[in-house]
PDB file of N, CA and C in Angstrom:
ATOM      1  N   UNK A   1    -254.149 -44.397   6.200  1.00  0.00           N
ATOM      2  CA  UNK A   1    -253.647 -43.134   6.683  1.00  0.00           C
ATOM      3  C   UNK A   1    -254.330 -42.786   7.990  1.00  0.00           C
ATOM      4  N   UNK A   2    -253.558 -41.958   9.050  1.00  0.00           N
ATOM      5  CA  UNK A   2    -254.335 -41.374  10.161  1.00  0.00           C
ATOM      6  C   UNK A   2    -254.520 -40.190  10.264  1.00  0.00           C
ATOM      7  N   UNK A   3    -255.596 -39.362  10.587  1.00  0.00           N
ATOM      8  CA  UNK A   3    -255.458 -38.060  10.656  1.00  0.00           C
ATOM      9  C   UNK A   3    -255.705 -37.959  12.086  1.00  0.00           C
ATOM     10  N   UNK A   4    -255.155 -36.545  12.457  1.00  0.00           N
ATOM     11  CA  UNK A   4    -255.575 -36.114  14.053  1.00  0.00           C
ATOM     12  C   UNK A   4    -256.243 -34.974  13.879  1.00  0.00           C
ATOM     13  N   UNK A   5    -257.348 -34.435  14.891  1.00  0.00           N
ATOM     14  CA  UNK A   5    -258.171 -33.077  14.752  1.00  0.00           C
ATOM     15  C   UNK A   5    -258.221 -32.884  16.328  1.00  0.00           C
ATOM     16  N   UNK A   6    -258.193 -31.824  16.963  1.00  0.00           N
ATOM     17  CA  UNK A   6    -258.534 -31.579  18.368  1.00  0.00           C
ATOM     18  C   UNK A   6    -259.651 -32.124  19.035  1.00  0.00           C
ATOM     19  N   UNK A   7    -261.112 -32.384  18.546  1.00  0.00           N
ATOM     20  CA  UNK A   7    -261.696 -33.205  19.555  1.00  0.00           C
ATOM     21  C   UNK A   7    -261.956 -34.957  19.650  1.00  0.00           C
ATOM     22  N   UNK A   8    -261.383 -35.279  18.411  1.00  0.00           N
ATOM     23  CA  UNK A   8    -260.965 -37.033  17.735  1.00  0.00           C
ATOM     24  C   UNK A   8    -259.147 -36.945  17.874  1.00  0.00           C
ATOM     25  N   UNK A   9    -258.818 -37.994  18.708  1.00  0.00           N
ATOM     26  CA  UNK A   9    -257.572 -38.204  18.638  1.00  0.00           C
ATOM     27  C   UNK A   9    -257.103 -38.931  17.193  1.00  0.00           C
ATOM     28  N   UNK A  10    -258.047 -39.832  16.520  1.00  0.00           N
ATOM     29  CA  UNK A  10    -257.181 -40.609  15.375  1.00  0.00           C
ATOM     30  C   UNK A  10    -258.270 -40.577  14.575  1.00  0.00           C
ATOM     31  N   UNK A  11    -258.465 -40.839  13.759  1.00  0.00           N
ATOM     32  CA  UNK A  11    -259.627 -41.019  12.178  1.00  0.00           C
ATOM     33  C   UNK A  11    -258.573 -41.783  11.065  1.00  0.00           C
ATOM     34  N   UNK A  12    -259.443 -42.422  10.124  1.00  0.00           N
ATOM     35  CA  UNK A  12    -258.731 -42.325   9.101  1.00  0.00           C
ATOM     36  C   UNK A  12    -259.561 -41.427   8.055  1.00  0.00           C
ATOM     37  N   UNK A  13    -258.821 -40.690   7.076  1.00  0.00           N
ATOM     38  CA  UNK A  13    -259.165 -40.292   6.098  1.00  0.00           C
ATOM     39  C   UNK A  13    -258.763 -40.552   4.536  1.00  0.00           C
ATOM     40  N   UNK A  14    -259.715 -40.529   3.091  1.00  0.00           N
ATOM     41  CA  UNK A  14    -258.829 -40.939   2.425  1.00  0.00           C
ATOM     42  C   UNK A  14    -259.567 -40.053   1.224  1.00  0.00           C
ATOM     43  N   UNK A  15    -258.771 -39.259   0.361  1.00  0.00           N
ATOM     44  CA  UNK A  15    -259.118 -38.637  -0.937  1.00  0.00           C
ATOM     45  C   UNK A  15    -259.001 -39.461  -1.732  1.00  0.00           C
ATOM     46  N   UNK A  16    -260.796 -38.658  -2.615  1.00  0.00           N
ATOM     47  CA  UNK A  16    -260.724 -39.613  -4.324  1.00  0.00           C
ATOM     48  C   UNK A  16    -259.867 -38.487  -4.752  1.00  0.00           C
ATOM     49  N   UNK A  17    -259.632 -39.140  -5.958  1.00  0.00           N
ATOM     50  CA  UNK A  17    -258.619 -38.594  -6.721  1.00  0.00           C
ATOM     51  C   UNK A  17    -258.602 -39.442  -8.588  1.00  0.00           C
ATOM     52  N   UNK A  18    -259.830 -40.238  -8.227  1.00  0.00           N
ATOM     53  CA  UNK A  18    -260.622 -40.685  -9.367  1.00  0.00           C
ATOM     54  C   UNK A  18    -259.825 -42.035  -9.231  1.00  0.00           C
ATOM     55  N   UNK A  19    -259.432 -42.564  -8.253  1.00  0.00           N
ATOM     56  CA  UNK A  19    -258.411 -44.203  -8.096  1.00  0.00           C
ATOM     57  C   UNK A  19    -259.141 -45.374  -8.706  1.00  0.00           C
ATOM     58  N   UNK A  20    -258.469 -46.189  -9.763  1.00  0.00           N
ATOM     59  CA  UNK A  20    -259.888 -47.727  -9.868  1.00  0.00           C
ATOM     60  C   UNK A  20    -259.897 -47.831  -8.789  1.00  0.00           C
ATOM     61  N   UNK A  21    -261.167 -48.773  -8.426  1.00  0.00           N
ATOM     62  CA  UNK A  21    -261.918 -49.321  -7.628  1.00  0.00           C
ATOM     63  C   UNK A  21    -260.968 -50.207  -6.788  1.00  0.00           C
ATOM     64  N   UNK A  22    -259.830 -50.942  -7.592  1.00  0.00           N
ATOM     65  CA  UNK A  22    -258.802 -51.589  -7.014  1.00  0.00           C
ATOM     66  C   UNK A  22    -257.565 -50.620  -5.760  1.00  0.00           C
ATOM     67  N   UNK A  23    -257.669 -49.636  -5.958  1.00  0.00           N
ATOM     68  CA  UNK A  23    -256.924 -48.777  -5.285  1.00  0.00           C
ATOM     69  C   UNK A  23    -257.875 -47.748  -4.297  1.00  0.00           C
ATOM     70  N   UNK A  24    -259.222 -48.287  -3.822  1.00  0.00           N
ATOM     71  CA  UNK A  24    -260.070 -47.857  -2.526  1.00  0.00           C
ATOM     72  C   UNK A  24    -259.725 -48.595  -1.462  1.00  0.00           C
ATOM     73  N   UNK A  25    -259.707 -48.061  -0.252  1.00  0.00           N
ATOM     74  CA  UNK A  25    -259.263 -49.087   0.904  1.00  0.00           C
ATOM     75  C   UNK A  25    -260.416 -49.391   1.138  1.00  0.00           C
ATOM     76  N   UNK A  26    -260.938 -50.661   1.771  1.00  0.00           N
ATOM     77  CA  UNK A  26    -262.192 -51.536   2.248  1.00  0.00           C
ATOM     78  C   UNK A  26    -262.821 -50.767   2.699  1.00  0.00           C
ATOM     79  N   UNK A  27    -262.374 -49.962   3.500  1.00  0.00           N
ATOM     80  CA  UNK A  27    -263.539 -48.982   4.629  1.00  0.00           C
ATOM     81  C   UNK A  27    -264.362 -47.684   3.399  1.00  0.00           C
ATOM     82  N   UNK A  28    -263.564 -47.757   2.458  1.00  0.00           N
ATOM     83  CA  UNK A  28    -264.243 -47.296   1.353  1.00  0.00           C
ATOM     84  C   UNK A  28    -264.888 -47.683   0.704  1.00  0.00           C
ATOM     85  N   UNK A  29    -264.486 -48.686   0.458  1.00  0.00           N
ATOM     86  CA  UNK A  29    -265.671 -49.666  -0.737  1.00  0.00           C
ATOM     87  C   UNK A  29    -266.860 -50.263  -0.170  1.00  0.00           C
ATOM     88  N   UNK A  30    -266.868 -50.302   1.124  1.00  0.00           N
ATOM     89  CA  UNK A  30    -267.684 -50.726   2.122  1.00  0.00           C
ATOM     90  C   UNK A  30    -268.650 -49.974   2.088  1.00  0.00           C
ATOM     91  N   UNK A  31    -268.685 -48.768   1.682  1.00  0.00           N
ATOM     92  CA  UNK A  31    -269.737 -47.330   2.135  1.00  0.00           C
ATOM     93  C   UNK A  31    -269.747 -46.640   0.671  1.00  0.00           C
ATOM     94  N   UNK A  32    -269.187 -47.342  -0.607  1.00  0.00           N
ATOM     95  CA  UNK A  32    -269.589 -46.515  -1.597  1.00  0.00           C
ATOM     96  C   UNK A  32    -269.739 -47.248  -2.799  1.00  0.00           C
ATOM     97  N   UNK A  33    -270.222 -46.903  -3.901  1.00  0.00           N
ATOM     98  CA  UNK A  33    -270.646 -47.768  -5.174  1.00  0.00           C
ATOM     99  C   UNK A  33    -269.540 -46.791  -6.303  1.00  0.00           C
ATOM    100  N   UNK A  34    -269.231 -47.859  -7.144  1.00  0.00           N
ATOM    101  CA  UNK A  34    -268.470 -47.313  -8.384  1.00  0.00           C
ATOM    102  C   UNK A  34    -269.779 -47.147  -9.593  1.00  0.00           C
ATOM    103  N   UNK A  35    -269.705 -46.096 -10.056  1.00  0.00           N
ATOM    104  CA  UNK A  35    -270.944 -46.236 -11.228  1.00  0.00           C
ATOM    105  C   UNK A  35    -270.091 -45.710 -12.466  1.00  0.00           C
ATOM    106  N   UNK A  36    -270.747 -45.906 -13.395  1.00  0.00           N
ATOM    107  CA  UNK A  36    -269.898 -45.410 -14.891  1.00  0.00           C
ATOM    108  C   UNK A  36    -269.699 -43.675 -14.956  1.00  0.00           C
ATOM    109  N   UNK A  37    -270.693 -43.001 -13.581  1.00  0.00           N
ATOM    110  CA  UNK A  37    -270.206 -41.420 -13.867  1.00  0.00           C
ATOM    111  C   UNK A  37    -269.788 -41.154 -12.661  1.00  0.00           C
ATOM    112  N   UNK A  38    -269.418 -42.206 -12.062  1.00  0.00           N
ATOM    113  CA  UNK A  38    -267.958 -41.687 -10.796  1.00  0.00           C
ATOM    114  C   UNK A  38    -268.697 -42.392  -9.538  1.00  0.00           C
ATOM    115  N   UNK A  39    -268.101 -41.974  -8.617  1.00  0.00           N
ATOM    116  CA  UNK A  39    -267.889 -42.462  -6.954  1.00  0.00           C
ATOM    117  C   UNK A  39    -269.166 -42.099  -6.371  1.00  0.00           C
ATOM    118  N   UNK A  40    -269.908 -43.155  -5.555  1.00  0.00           N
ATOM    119  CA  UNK A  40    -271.029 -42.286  -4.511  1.00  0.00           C
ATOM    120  C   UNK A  40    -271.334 -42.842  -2.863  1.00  0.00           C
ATOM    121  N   UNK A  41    -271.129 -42.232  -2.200  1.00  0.00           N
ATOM    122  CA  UNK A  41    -271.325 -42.872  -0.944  1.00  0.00           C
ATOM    123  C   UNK A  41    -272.787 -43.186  -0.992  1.00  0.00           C
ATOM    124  N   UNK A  42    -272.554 -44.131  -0.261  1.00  0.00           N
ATOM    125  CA  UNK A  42    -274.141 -45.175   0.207  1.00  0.00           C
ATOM    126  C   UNK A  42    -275.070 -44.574   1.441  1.00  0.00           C
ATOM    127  N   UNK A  43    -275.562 -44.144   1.492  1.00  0.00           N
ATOM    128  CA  UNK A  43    -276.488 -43.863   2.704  1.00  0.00           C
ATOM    129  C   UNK A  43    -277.830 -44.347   2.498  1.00  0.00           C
ATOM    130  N   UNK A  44    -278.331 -44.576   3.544  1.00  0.00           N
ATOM    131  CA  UNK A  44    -279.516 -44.798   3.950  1.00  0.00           C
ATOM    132  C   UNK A  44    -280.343 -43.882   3.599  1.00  0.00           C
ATOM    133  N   UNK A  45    -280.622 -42.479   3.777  1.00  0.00           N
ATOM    134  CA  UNK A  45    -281.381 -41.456   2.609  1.00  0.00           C
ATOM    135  C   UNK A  45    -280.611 -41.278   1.361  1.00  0.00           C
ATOM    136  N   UNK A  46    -279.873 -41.972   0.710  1.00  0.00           N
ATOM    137  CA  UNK A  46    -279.712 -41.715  -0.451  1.00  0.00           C
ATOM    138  C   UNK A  46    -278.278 -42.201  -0.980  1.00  0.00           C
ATOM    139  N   UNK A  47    -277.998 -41.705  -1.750  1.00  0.00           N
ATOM    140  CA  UNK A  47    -276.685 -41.630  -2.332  1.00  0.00           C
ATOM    141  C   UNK A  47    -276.125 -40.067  -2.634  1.00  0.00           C
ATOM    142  N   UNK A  48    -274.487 -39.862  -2.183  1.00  0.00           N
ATOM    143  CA  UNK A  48    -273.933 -38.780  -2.345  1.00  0.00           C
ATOM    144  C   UNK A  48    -272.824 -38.962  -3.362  1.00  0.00           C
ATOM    145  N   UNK A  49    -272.749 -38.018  -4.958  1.00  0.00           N
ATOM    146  CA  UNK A  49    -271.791 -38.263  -5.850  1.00  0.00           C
ATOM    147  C   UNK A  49    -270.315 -37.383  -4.746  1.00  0.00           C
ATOM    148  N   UNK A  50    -269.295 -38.402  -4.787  1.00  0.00           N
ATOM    149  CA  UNK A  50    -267.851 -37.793  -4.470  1.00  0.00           C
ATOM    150  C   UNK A  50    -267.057 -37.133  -5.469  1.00  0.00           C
ATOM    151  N   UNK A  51    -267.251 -36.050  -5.330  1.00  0.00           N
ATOM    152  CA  UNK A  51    -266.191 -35.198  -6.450  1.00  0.00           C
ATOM    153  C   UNK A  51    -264.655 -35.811  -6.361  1.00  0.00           C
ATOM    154  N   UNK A  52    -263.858 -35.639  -7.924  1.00  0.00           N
ATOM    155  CA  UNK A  52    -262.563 -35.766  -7.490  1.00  0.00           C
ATOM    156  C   UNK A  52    -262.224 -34.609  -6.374  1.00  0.00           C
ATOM    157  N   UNK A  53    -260.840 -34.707  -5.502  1.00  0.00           N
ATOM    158  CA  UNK A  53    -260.584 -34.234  -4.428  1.00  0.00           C
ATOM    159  C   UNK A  53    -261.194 -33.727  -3.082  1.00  0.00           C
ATOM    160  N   UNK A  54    -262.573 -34.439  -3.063  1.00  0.00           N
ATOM    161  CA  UNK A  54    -263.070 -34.512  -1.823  1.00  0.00           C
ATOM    162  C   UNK A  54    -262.597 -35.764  -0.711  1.00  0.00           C
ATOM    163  N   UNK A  55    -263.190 -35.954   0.400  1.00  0.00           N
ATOM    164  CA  UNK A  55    -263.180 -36.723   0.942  1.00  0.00           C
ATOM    165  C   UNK A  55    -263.612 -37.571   1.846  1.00  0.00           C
ATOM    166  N   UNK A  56    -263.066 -38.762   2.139  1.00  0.00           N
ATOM    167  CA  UNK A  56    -264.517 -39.672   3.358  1.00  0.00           C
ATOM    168  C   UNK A  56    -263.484 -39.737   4.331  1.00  0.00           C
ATOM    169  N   UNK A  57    -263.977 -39.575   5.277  1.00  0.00           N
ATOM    170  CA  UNK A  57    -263.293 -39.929   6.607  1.00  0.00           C
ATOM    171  C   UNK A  57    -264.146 -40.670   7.880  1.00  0.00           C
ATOM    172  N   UNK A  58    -262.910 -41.546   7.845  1.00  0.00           N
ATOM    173  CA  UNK A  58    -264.067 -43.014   8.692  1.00  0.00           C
ATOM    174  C   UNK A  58    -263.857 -42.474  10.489  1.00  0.00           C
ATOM    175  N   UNK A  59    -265.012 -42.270  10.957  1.00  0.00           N
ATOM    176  CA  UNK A  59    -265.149 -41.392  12.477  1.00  0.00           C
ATOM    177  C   UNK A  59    -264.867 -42.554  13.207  1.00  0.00           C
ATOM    178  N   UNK A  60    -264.506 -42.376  14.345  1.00  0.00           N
ATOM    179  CA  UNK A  60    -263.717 -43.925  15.673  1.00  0.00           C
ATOM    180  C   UNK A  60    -265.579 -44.765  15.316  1.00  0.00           C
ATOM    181  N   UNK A  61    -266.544 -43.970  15.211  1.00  0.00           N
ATOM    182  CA  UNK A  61    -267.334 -45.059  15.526  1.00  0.00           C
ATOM    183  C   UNK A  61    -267.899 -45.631  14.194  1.00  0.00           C
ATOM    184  N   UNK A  62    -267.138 -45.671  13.448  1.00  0.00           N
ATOM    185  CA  UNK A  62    -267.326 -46.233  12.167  1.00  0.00           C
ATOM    186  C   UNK A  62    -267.802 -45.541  11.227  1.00  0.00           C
ATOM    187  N   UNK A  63    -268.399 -44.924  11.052  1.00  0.00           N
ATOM    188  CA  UNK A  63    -269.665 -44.061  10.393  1.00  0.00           C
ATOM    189  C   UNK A  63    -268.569 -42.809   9.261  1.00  0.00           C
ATOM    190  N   UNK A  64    -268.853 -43.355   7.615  1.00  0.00           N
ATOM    191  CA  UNK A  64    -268.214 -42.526   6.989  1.00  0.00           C
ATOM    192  C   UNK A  64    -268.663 -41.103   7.223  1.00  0.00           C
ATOM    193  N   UNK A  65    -267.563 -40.146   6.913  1.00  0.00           N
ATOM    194  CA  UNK A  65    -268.063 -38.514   6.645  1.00  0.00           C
ATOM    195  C   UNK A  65    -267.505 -38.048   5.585  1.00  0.00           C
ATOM    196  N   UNK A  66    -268.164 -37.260   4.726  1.00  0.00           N
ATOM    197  CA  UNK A  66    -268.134 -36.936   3.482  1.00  0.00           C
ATOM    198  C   UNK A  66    -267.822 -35.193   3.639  1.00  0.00           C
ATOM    199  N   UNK A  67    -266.605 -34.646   2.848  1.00  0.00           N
ATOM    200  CA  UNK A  67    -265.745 -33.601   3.407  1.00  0.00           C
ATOM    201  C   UNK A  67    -265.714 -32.867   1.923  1.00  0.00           C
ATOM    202  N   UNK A  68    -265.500 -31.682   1.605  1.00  0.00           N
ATOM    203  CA  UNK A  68    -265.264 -31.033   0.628  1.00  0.00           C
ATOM    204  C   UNK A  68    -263.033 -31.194   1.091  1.00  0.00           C
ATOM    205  N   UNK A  69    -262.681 -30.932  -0.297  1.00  0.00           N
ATOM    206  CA  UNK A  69    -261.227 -30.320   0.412  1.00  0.00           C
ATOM    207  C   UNK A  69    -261.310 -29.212   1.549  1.00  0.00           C
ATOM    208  N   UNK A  70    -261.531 -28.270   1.136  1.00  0.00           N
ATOM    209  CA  UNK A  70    -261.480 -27.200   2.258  1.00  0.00           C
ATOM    210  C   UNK A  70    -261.996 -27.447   3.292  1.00  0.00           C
ATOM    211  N   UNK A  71    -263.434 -28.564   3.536  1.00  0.00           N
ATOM    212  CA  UNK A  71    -263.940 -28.477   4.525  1.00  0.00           C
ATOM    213  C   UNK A  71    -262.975 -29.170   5.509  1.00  0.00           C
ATOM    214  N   UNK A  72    -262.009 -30.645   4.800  1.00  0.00           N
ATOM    215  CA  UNK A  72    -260.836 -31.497   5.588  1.00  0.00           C
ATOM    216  C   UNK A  72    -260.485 -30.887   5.984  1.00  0.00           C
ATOM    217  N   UNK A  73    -259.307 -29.639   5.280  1.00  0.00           N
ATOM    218  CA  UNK A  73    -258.275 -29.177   5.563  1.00  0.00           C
ATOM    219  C   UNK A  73    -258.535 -28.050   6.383  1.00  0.00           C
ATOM    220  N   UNK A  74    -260.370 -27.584   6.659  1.00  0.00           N
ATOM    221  CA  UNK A  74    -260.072 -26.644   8.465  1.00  0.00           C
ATOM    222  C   UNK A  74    -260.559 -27.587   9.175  1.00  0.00           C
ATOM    223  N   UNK A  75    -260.574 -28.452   9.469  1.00  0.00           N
ATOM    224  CA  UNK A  75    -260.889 -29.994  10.464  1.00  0.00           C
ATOM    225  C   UNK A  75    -259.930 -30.665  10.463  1.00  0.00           C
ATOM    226  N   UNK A  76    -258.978 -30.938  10.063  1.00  0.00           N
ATOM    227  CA  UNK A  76    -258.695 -32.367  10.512  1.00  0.00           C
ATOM    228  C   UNK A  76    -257.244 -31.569   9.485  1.00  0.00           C
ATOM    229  N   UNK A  77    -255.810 -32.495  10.675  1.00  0.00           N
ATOM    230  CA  UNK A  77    -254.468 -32.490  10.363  1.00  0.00           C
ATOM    231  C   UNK A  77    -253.768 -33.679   9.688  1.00  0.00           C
ATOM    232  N   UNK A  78    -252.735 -33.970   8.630  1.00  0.00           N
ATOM    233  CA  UNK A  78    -252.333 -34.893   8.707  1.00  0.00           C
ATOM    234  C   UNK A  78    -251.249 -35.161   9.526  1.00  0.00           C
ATOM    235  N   UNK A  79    -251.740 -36.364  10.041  1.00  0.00           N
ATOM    236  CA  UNK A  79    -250.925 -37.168  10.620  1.00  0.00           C
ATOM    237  C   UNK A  79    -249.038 -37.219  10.041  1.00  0.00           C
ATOM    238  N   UNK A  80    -248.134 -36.856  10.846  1.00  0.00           N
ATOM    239  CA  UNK A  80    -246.621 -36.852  10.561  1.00  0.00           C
ATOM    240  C   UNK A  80    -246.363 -38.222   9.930  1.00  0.00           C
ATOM    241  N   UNK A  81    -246.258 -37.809   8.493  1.00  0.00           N
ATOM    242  CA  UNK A  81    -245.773 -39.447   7.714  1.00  0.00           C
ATOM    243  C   UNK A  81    -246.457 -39.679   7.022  1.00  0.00           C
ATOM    244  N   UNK A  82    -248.032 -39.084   6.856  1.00  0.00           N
ATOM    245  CA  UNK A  82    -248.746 -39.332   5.953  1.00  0.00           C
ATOM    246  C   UNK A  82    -248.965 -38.531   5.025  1.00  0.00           C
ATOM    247  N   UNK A  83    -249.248 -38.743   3.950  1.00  0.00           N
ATOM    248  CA  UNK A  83    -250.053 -37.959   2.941  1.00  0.00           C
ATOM    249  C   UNK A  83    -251.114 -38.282   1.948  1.00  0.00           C
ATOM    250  N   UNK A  84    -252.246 -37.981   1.398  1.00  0.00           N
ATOM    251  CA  UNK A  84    -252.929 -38.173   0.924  1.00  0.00           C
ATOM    252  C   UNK A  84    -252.682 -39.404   0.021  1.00  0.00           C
ATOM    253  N   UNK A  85    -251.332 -39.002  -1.128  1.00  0.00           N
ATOM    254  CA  UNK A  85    -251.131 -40.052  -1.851  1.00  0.00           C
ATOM    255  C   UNK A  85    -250.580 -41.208  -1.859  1.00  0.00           C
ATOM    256  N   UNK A  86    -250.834 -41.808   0.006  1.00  0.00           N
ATOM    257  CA  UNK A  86    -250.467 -43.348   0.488  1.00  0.00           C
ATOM    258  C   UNK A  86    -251.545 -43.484   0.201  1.00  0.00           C
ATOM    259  N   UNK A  87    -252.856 -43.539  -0.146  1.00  0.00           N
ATOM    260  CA  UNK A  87    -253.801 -43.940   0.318  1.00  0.00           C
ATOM    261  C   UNK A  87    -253.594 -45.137  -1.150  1.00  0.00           C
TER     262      UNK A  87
END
């Protein structure tokens, strides 16, 4: 999926929504671990649990960002054609 926001022309973004592990796109699985009590992004200080309906959004310079819903939806637009549940 692409999203657009006024000072990033393109991103991708993608909501959990509790998907197997088989239904994360790479740029996800790349930056997060599946554990038996849910989703967590990988960081270097730590690990962050992903609530269902939050989200990661991969910035042009690679680097995941970790979004509440509300916090996406006053940042960042979807892209015409997309919606969450292509992902």
């Amino acid at each position: 999926m692409m999203w657009a926001r006024p000072r990033v022309p393109t991103v991708q973004g993608w909501q959990y929504t509790g998907q197997a592990l088989l239904r994360i796109p790479s740029w996800v699985s790349a930056c997060t671990e599946m554990r038996s009590d849910g989703l967590y992004l990988v960081r270097s200080s730590g690990k962050q649990r992903i609530e269902t309906s939050e989200w990661l959004v991969e910035e042009t310079d690679g680097n995941p960002l970790w979004l509440t819903d509300v916090e996406f939806n006053a940042e960042y637009e979807l892209a015409p054609g997309s919606s969450p549940e292509a992902a």
